[in-house]
C-alpha atoms as a PDB file:
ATOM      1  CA  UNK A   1     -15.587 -43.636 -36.078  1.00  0.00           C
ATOM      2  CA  UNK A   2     -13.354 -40.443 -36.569  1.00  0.00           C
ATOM      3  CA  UNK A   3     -14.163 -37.395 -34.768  1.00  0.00           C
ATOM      4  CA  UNK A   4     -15.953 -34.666 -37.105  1.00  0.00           C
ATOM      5  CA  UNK A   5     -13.545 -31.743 -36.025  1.00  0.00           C
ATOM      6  CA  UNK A   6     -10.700 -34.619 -37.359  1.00  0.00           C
ATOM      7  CA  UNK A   7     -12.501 -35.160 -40.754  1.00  0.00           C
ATOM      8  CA  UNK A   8     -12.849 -31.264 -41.001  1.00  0.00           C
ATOM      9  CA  UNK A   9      -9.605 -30.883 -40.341  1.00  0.00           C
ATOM     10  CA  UNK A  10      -7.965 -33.316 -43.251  1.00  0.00           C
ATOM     11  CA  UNK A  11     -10.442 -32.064 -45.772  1.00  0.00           C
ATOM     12  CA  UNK A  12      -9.552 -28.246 -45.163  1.00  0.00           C
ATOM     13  CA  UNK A  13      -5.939 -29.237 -45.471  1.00  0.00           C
ATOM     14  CA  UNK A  14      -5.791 -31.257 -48.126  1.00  0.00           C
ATOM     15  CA  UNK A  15      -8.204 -28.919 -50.016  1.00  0.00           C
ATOM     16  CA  UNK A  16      -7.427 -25.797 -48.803  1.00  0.00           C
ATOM     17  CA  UNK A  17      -4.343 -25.556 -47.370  1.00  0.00           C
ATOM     18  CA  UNK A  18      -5.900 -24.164 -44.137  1.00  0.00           C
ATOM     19  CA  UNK A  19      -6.784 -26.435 -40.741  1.00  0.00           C
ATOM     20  CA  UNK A  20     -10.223 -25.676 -39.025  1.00  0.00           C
ATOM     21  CA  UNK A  21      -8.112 -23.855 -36.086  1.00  0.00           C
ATOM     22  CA  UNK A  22      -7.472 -20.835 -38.409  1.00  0.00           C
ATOM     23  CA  UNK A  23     -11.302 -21.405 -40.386  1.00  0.00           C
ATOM     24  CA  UNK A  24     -12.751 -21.444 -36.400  1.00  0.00           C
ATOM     25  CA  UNK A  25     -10.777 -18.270 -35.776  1.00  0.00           C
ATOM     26  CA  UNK A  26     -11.797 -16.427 -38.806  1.00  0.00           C
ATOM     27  CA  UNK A  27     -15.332 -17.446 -38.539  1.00  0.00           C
ATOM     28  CA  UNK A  28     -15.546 -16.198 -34.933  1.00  0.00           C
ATOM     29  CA  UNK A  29     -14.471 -12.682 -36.226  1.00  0.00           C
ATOM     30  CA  UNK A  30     -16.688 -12.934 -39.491  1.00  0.00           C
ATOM     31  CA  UNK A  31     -14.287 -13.226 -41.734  1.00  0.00           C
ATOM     32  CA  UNK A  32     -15.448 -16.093 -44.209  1.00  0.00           C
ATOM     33  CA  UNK A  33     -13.475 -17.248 -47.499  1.00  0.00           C
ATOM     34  CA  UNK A  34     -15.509 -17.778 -50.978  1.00  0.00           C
ATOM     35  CA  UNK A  35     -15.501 -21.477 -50.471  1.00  0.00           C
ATOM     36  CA  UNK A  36     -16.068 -21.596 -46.737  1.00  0.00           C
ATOM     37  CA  UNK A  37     -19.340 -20.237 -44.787  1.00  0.00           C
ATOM     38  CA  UNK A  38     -19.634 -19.539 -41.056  1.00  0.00           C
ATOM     39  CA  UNK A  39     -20.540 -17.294 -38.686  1.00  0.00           C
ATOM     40  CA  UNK A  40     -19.424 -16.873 -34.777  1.00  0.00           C
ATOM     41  CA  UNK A  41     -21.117 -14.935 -31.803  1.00  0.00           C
ATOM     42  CA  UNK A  42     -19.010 -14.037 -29.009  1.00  0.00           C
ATOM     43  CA  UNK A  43     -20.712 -15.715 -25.839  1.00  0.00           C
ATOM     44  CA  UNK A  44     -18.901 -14.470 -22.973  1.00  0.00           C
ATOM     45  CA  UNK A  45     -14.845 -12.789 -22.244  1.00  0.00           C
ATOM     46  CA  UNK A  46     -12.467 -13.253 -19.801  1.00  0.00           C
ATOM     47  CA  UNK A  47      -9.783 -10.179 -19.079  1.00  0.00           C
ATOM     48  CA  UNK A  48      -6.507 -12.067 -17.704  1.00  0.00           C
ATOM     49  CA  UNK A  49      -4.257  -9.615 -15.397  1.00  0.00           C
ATOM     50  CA  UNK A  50      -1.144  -9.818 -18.305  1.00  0.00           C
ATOM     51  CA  UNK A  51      -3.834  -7.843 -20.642  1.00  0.00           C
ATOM     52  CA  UNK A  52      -4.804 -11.048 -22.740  1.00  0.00           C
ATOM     53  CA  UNK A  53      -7.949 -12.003 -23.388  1.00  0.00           C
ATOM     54  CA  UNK A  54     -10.010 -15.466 -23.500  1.00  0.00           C
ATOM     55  CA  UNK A  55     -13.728 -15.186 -25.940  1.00  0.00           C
ATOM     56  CA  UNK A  56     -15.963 -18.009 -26.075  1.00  0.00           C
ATOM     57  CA  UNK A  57     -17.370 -18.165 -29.478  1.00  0.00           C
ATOM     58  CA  UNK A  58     -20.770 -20.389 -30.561  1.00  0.00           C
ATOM     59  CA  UNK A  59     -20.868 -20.654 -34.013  1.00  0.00           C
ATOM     60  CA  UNK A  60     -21.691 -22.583 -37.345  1.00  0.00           C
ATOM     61  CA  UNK A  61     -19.535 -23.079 -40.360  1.00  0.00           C
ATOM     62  CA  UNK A  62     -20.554 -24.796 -43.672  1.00  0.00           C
ATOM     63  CA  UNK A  63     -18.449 -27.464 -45.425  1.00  0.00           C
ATOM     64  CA  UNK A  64     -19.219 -29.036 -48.724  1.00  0.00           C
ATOM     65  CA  UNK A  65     -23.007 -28.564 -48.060  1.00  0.00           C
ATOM     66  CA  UNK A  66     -22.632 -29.986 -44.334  1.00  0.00           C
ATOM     67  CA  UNK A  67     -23.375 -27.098 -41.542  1.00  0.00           C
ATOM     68  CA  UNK A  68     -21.157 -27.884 -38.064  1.00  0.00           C
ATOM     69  CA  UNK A  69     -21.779 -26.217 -35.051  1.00  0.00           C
ATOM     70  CA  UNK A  70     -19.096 -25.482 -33.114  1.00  0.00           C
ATOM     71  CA  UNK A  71     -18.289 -23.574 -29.239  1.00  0.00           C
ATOM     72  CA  UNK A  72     -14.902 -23.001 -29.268  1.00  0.00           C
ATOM     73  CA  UNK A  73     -12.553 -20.631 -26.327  1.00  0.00           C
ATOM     74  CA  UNK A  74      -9.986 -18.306 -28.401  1.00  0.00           C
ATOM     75  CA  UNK A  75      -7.064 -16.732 -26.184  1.00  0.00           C
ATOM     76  CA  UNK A  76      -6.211 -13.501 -27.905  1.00  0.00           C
ATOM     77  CA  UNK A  77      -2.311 -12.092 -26.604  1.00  0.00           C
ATOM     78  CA  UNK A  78      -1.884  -8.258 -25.716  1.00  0.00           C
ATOM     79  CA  UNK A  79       0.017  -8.216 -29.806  1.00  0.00           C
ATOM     80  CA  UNK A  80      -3.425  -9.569 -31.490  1.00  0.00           C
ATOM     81  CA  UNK A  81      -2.108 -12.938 -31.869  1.00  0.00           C
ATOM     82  CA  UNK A  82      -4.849 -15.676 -31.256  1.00  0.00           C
ATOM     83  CA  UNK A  83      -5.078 -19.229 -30.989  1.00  0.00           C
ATOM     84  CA  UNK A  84      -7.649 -21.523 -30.419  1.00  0.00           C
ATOM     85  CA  UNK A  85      -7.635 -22.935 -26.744  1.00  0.00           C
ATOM     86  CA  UNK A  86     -10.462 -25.353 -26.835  1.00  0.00           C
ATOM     87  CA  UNK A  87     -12.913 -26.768 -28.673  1.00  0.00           C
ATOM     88  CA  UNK A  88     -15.863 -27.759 -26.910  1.00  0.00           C
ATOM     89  CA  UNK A  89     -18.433 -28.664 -29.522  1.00  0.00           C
ATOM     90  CA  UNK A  90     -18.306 -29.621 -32.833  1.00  0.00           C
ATOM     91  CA  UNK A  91     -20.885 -31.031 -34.839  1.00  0.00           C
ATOM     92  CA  UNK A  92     -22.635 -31.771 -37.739  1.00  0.00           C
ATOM     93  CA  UNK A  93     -26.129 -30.105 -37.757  1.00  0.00           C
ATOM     94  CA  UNK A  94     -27.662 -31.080 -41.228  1.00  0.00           C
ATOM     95  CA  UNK A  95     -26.834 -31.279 -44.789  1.00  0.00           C
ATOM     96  CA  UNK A  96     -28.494 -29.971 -48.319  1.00  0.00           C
ATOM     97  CA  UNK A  97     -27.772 -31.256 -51.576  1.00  0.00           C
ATOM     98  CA  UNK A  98     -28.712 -30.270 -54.986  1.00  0.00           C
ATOM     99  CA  UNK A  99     -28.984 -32.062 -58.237  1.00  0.00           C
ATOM    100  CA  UNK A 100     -28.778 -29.922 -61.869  1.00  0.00           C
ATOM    101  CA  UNK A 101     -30.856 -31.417 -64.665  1.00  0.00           C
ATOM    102  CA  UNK A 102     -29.957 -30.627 -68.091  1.00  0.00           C
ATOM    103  CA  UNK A 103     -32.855 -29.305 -70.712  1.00  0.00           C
ATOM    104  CA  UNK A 104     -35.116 -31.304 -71.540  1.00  0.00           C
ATOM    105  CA  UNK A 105     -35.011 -30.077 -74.862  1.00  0.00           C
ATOM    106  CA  UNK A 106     -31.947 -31.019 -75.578  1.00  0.00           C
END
């Protein structure tokens, strides 16, 4: 069975041109695309002695109609860079779906 984070992953590239590293990283600073839902909370930080930084996020995003909850560590360099250091949870939570009828008229 494939890992969610890996099926994620493909479907974000191949559809979006973006992995779920960067869609983690944006979501854990609320910064969401049109096509892509989630939310992070910062959970705890850790102040390293070279002035980086390490942020545990919790968080959900939403894909195609399928909600993942993820807890992911983010290192964040004195420059702003960040990057995604690990990825301790993620997983699928639930799922909607929707159906459009057509008049009944017609």
């Amino acid at each position: 069975m494939t890992d969610p984070s890996d099926a994620v992953d493909a479907y974000l590239a191949e559809r979006f041109q973006v992995g779920l590293e960067q869609v983690l990283l944006d979501a854990s600073i609320g910064h969401v695309t049109p096509t892509l839902d989630g939310t992070g909370r910062e959970r705890g930080r850790y102040a390293y002695a070279d002035r980086g930084s390490a942020f545990h996020y919790e968080g959900e995003i939403t894909v195609q109609g399928v909600a993942y909850r993820f807890r992911t560590w983010i290192f964040q360099d004195l420059d702003g860079t960040r990057i995604m250091t690990d990825l301790s949870e993620f997983a699928a939570e639930g799922w909607s779906a929707s159906i459009r009828m057509g008049d009944a008229r017609a």
